[in-house]
C-alpha atoms as a PDB file:
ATOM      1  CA  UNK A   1     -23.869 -84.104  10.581  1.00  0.00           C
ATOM      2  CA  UNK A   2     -25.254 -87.529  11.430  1.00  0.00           C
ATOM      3  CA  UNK A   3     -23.792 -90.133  14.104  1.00  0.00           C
ATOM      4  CA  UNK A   4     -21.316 -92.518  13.765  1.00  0.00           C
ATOM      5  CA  UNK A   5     -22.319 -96.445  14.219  1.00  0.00           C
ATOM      6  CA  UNK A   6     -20.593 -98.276  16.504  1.00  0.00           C
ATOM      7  CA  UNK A   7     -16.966 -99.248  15.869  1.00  0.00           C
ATOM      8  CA  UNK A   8     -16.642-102.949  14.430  1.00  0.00           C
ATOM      9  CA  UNK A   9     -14.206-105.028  12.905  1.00  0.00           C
ATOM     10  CA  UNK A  10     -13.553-103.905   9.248  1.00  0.00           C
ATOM     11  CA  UNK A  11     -13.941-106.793   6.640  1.00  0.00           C
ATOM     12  CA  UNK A  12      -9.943-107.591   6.100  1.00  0.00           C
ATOM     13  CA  UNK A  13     -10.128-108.285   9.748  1.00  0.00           C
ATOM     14  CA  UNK A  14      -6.792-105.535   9.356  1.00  0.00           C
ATOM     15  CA  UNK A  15      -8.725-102.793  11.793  1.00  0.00           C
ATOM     16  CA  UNK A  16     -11.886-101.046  13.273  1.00  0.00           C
ATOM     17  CA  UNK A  17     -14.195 -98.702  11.020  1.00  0.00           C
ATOM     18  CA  UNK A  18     -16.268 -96.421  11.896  1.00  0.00           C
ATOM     19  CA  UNK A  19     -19.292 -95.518   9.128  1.00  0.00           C
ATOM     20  CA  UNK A  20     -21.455 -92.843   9.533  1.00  0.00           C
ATOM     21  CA  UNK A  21     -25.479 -93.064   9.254  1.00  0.00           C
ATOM     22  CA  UNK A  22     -26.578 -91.424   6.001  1.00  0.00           C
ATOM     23  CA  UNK A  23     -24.807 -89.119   3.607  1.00  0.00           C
ATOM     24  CA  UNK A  24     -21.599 -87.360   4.815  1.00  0.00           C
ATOM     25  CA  UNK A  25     -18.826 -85.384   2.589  1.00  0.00           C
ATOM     26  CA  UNK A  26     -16.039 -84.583   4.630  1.00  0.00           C
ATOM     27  CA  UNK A  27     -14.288 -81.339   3.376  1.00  0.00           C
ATOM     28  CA  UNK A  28     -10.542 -82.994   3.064  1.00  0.00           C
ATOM     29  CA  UNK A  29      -8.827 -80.143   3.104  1.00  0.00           C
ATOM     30  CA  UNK A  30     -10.179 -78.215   5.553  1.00  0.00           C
ATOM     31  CA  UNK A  31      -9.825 -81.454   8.231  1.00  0.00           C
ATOM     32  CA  UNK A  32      -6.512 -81.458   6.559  1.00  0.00           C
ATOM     33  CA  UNK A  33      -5.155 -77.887   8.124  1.00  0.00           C
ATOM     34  CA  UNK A  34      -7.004 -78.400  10.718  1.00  0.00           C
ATOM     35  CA  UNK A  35      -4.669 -81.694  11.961  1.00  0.00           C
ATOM     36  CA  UNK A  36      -1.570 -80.104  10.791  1.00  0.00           C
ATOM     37  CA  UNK A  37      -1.649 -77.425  12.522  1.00  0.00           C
ATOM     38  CA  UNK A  38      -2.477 -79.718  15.805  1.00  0.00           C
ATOM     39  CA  UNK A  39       1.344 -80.716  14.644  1.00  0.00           C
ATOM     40  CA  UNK A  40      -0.467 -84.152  13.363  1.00  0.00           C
ATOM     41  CA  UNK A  41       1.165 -85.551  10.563  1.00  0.00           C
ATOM     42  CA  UNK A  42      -0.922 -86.213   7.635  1.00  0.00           C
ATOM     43  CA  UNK A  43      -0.982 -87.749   4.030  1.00  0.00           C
ATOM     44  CA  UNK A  44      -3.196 -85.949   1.394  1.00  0.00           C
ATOM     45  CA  UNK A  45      -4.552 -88.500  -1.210  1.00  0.00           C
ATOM     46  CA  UNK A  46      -6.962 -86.533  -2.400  1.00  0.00           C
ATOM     47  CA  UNK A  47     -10.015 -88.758  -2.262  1.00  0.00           C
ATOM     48  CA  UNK A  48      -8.680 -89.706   1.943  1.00  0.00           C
ATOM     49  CA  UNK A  49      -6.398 -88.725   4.642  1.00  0.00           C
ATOM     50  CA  UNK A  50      -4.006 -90.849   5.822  1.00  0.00           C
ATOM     51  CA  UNK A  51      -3.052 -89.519   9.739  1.00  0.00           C
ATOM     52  CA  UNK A  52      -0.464 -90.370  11.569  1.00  0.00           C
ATOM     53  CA  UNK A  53      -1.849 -91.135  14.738  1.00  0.00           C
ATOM     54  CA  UNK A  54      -1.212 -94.162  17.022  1.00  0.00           C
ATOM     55  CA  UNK A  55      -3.114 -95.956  15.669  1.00  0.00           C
ATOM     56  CA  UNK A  56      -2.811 -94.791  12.126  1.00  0.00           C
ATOM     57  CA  UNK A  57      -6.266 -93.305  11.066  1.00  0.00           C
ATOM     58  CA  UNK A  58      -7.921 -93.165   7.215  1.00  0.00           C
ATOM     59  CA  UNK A  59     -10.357 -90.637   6.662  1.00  0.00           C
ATOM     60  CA  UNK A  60     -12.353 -90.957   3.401  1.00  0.00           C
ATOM     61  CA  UNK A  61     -14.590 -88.264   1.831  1.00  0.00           C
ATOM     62  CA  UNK A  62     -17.456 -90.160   2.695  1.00  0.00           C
ATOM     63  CA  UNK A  63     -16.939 -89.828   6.018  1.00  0.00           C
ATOM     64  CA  UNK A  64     -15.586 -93.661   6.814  1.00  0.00           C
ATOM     65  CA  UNK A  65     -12.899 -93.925   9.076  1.00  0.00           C
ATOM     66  CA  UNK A  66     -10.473 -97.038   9.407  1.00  0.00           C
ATOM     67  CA  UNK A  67      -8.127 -96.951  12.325  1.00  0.00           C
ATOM     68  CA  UNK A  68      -5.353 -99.477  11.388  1.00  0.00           C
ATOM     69  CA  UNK A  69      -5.198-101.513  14.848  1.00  0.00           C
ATOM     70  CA  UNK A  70      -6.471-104.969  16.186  1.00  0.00           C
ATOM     71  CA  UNK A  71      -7.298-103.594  19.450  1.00  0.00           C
ATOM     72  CA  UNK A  72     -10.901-101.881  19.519  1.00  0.00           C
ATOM     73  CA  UNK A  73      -9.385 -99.636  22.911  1.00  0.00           C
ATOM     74  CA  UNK A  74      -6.657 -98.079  20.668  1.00  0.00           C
ATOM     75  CA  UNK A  75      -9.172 -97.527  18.162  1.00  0.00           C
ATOM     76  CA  UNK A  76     -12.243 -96.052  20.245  1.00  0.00           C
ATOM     77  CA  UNK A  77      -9.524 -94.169  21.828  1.00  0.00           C
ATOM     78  CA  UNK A  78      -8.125 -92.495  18.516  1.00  0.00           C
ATOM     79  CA  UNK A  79     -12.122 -91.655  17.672  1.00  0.00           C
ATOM     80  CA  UNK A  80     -12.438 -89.419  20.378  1.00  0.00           C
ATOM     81  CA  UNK A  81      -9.208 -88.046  20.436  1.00  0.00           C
ATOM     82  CA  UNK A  82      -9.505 -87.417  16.144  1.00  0.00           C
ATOM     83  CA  UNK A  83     -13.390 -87.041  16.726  1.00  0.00           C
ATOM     84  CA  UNK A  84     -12.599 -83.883  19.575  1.00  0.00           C
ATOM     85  CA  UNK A  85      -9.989 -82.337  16.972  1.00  0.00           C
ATOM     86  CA  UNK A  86     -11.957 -82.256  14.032  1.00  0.00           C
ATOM     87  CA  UNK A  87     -15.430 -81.777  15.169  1.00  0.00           C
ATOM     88  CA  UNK A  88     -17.198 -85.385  14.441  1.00  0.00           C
ATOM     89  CA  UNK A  89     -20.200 -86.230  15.700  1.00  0.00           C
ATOM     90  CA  UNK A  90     -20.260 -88.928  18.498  1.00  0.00           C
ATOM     91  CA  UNK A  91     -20.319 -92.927  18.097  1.00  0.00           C
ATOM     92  CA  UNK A  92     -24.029 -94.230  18.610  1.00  0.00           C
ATOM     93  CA  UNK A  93     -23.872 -98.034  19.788  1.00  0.00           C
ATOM     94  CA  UNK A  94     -26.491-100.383  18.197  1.00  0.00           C
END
């Protein structure tokens, strides 16, 4: 799998993304089990995953993630805890 870029402010201003370099596709459903059995709550909408993490964390098929928080610690934090539980590759700062 290819590196993450840097976290940055998402668009909306409303959180932090992270996008991955190049073409990813996530398998859902196996990420899915894999955070529910860690006793992680999570919301299957087929085309994402909506975790409930502090801070709240969207995973789309593509491989973007948007952690719902204004605060880039919280949401560098919840990469690496998310990124060590589901087997992502690391962020690579520009």
């Amino acid at each position: 799998m290819t590196s993450y870029r840097t976290l940055r402010l998402c668009s909306s201003g409303g959180g932090f993304e992270a996008v991955p370099d190049g073409v990813v596709r996530l398998d859902l459903a196996r990420l899915r089990k894999t955070l529910v059995d860690r006793g992680v709550p999570v919301v299957d909408a087929r085309v994402m995953l909506i975790v409930g993490m502090d801070p709240e964390v969207t995973i789309a098929r593509t491989g973007r993630l948007l952690f719902k928080t204004a605060d880039p610690a919280a949401a560098a934090h919840a990469f690496e805890q998310l990124r060590a539980w589901v087997e992502l590759p690391p962020l690579e700062p520009r």
